[in-house]
N, C-alpha and C. Protein backbone atom coordinates (compact mmCIF):
# COMPACT_ATOMS: atom_id res chain seq x y z
N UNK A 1 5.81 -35.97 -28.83
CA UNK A 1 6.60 -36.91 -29.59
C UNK A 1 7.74 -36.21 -30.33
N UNK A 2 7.40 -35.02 -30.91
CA UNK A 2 8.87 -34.28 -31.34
C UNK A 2 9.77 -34.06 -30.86
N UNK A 3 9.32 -33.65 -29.81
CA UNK A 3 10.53 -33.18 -28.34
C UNK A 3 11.06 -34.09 -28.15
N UNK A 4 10.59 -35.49 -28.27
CA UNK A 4 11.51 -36.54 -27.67
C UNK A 4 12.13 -36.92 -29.06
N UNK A 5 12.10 -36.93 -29.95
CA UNK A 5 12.47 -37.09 -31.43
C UNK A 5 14.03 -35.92 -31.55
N UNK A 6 13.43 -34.98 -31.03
CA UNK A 6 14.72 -33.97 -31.05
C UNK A 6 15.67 -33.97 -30.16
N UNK A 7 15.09 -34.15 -28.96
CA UNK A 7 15.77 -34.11 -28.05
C UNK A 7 17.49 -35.88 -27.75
N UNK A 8 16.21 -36.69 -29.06
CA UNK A 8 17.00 -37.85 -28.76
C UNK A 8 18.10 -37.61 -29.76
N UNK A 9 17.89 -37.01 -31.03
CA UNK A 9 18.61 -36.67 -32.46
C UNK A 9 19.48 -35.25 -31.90
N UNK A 10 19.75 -34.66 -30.60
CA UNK A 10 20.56 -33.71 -30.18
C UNK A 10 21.89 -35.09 -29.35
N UNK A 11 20.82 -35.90 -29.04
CA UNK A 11 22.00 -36.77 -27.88
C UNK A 11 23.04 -37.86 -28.88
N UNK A 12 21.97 -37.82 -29.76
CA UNK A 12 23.24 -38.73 -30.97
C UNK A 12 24.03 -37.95 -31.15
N UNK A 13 23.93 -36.71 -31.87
CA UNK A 13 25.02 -35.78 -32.31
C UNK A 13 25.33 -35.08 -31.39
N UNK A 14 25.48 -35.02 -30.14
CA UNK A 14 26.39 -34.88 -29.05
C UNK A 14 27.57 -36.28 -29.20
N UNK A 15 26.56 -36.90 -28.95
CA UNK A 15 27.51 -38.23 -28.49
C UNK A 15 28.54 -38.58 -29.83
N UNK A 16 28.21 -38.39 -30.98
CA UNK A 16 29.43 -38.15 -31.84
C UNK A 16 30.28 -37.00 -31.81
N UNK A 17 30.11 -36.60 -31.26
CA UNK A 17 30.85 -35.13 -31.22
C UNK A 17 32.08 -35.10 -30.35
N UNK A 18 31.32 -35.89 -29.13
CA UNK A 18 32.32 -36.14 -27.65
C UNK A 18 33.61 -37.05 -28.33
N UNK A 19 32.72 -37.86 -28.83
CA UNK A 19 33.68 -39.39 -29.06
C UNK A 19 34.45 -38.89 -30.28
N UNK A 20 34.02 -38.34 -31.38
CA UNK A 20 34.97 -37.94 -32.21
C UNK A 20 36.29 -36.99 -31.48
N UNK A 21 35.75 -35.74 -30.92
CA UNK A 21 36.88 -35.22 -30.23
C UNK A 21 37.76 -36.03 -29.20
N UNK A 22 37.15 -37.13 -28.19
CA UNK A 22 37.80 -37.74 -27.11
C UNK A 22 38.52 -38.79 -28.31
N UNK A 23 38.39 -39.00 -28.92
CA UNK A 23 39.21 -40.35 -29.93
C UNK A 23 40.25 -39.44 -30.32
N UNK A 24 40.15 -38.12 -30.95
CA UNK A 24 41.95 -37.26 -31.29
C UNK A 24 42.30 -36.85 -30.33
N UNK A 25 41.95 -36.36 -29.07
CA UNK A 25 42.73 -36.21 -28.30
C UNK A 25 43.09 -36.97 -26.79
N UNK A 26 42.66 -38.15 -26.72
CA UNK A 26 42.88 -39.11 -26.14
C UNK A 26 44.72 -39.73 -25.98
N UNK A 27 45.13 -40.03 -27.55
CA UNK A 27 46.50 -40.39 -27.36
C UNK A 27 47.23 -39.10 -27.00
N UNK A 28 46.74 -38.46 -27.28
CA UNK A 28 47.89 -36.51 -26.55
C UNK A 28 47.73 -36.35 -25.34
N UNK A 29 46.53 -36.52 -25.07
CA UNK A 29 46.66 -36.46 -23.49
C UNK A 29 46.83 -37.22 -22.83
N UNK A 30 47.72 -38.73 -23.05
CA UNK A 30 47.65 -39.43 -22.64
C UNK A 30 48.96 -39.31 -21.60
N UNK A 31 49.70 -38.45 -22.59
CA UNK A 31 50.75 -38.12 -22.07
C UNK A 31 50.95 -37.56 -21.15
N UNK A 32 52.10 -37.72 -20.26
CA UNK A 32 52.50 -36.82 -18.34
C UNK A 32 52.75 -35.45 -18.92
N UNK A 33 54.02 -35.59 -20.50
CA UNK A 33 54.79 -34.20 -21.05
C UNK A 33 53.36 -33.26 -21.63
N UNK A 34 52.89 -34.21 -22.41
CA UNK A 34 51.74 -32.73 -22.82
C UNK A 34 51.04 -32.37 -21.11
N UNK A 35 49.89 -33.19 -20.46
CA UNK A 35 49.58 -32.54 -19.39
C UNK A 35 50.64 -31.49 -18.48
N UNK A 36 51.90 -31.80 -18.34
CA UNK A 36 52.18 -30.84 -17.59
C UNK A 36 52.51 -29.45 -18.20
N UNK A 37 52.61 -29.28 -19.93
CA UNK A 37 52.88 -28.11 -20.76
C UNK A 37 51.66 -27.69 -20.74
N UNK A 38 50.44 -28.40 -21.09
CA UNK A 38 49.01 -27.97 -21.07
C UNK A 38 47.95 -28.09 -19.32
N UNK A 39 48.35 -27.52 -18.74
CA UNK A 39 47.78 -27.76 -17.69
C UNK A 39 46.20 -27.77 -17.29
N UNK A 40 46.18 -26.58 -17.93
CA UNK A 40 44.29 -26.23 -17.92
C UNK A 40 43.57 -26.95 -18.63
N UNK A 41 44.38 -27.36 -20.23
CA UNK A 41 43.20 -28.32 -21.13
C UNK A 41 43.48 -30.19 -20.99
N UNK A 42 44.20 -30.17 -20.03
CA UNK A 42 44.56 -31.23 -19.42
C UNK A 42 43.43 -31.34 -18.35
N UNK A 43 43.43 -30.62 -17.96
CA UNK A 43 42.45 -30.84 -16.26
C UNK A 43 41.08 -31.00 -17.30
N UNK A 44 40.77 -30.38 -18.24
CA UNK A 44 39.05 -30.18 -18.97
C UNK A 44 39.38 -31.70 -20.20
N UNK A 45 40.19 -32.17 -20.50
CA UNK A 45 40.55 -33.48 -21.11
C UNK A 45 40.33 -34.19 -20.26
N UNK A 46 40.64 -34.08 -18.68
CA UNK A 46 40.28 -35.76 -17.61
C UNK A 46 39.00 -35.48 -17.45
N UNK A 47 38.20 -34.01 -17.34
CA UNK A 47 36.84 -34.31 -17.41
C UNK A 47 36.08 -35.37 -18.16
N UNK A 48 36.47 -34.47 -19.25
CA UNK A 48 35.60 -35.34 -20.17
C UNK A 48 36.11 -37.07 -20.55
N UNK A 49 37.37 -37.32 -20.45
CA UNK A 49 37.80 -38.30 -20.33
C UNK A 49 36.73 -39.24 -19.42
N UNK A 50 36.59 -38.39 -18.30
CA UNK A 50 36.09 -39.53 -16.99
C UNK A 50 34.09 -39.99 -17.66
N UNK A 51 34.01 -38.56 -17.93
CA UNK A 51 32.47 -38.25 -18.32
C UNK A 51 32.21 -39.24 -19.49
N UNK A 52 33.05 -39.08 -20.76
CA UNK A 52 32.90 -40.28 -21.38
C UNK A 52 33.11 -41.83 -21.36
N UNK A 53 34.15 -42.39 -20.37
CA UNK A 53 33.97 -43.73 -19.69
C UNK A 53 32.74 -44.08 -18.76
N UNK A 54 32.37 -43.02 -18.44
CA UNK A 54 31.27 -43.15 -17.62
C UNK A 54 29.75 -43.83 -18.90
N UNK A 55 30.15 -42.55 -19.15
CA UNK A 55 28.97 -42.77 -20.62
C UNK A 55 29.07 -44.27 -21.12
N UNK A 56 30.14 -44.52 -21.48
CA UNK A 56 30.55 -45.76 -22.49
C UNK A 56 30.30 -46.91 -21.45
N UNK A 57 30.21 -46.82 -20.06
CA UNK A 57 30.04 -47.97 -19.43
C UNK A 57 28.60 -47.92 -19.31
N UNK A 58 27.93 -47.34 -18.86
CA UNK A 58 26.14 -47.24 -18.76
C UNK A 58 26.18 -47.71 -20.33
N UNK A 59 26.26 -47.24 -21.22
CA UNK A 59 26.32 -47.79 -22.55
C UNK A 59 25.74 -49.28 -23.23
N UNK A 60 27.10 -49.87 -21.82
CA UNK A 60 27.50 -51.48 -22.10
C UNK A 60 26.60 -52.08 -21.72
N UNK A 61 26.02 -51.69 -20.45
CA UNK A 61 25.59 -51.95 -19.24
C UNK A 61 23.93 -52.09 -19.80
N UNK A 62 23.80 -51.05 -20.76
CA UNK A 62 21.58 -51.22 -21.23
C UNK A 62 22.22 -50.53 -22.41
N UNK A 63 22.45 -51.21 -23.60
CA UNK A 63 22.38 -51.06 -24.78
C UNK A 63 21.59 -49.94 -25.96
N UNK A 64 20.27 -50.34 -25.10
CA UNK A 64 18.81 -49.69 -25.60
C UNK A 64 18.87 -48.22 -26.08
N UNK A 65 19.57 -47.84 -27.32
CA UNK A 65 19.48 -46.15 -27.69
C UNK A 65 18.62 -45.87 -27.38
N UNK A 66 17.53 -46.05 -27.57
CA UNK A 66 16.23 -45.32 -27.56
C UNK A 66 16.00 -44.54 -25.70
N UNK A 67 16.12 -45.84 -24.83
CA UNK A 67 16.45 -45.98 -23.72
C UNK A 67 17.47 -44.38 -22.92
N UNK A 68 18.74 -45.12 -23.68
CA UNK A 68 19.24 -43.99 -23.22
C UNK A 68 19.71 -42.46 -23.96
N UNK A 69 18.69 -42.66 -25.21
CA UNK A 69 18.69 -41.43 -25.15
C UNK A 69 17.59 -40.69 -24.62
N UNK A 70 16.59 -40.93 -24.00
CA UNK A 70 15.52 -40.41 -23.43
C UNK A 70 16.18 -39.73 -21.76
N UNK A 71 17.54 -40.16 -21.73
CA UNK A 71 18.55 -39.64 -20.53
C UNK A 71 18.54 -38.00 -20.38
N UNK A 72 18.24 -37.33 -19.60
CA UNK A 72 18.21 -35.90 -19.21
C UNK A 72 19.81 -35.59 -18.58
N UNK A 73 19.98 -36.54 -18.17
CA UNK A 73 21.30 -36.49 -16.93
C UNK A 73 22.53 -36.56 -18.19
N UNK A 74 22.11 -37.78 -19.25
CA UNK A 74 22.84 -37.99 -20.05
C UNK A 74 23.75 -36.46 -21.03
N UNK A 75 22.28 -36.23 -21.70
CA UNK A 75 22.01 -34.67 -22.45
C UNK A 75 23.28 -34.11 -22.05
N UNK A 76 22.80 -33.57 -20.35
CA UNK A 76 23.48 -32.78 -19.75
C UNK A 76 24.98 -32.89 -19.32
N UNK A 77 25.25 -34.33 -19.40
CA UNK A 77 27.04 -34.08 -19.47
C UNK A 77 27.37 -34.29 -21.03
N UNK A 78 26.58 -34.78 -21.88
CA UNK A 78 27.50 -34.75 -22.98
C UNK A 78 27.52 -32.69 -23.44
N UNK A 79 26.49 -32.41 -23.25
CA UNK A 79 26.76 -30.73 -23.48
C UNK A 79 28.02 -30.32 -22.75
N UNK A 80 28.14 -30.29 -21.65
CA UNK A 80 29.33 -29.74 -20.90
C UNK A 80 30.33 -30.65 -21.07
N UNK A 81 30.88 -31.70 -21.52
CA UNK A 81 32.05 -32.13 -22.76
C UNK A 81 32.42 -31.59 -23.69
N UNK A 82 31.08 -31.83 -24.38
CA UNK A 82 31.37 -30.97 -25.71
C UNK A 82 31.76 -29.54 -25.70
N UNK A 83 31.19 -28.91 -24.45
CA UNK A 83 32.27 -27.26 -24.24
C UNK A 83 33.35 -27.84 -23.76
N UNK A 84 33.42 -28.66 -22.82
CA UNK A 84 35.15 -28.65 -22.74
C UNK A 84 35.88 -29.09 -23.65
N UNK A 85 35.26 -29.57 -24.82
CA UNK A 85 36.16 -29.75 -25.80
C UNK A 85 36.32 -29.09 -26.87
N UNK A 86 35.32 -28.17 -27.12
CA UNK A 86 35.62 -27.27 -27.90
C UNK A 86 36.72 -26.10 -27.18
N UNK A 87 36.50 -25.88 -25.96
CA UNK A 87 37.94 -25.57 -25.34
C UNK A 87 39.06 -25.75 -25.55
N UNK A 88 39.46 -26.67 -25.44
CA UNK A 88 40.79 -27.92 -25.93
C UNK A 88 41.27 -27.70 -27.11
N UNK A 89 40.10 -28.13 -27.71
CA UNK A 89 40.42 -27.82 -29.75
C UNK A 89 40.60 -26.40 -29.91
């Protein structure tokens, strides 16, 4: 029961983490001029860009936190966001 207690209280504070960073840099990269000056944190911005619409639609789709934070698959892309965005930043 802890493990899943922790493991679910790691996926919240992932998932704020993503969305806080994808919310400031969302309007910058929205742009053609920054992507083509920033090329590399442009390409790791559409990652996570894509990774978090993805997220946000399963989201819509079964509501149920509890649900999806018991997600393994989930865990595992919000971690590798959150490095690409600490990249970025």
């Amino acid at each position: 029961m802890a493990r899943h207690t922790c493991k679910r209280s790691l996926t919240v504070t992932l998932t704020l983490f993503v969305m806080q960073g994808w919310l400031y840099l969302e309007p910058i990269f929205g742009s053609e001029d920054i992507l083509q000056q920033m090329p590399n944190e442009g390409r790791k911005f559409r990652a996570v860009d894509a990774t978090w619409r993805r997220i946000m639609a399963a989201v819509r789709k079964a509501p149920e936190v509890l649900l999806m934070c018991s997600d393994d698959e989930l865990l595992k892309n919000l971690i590798e966001a959150n490095k690409f965005l600490e990249q970025v930043l």
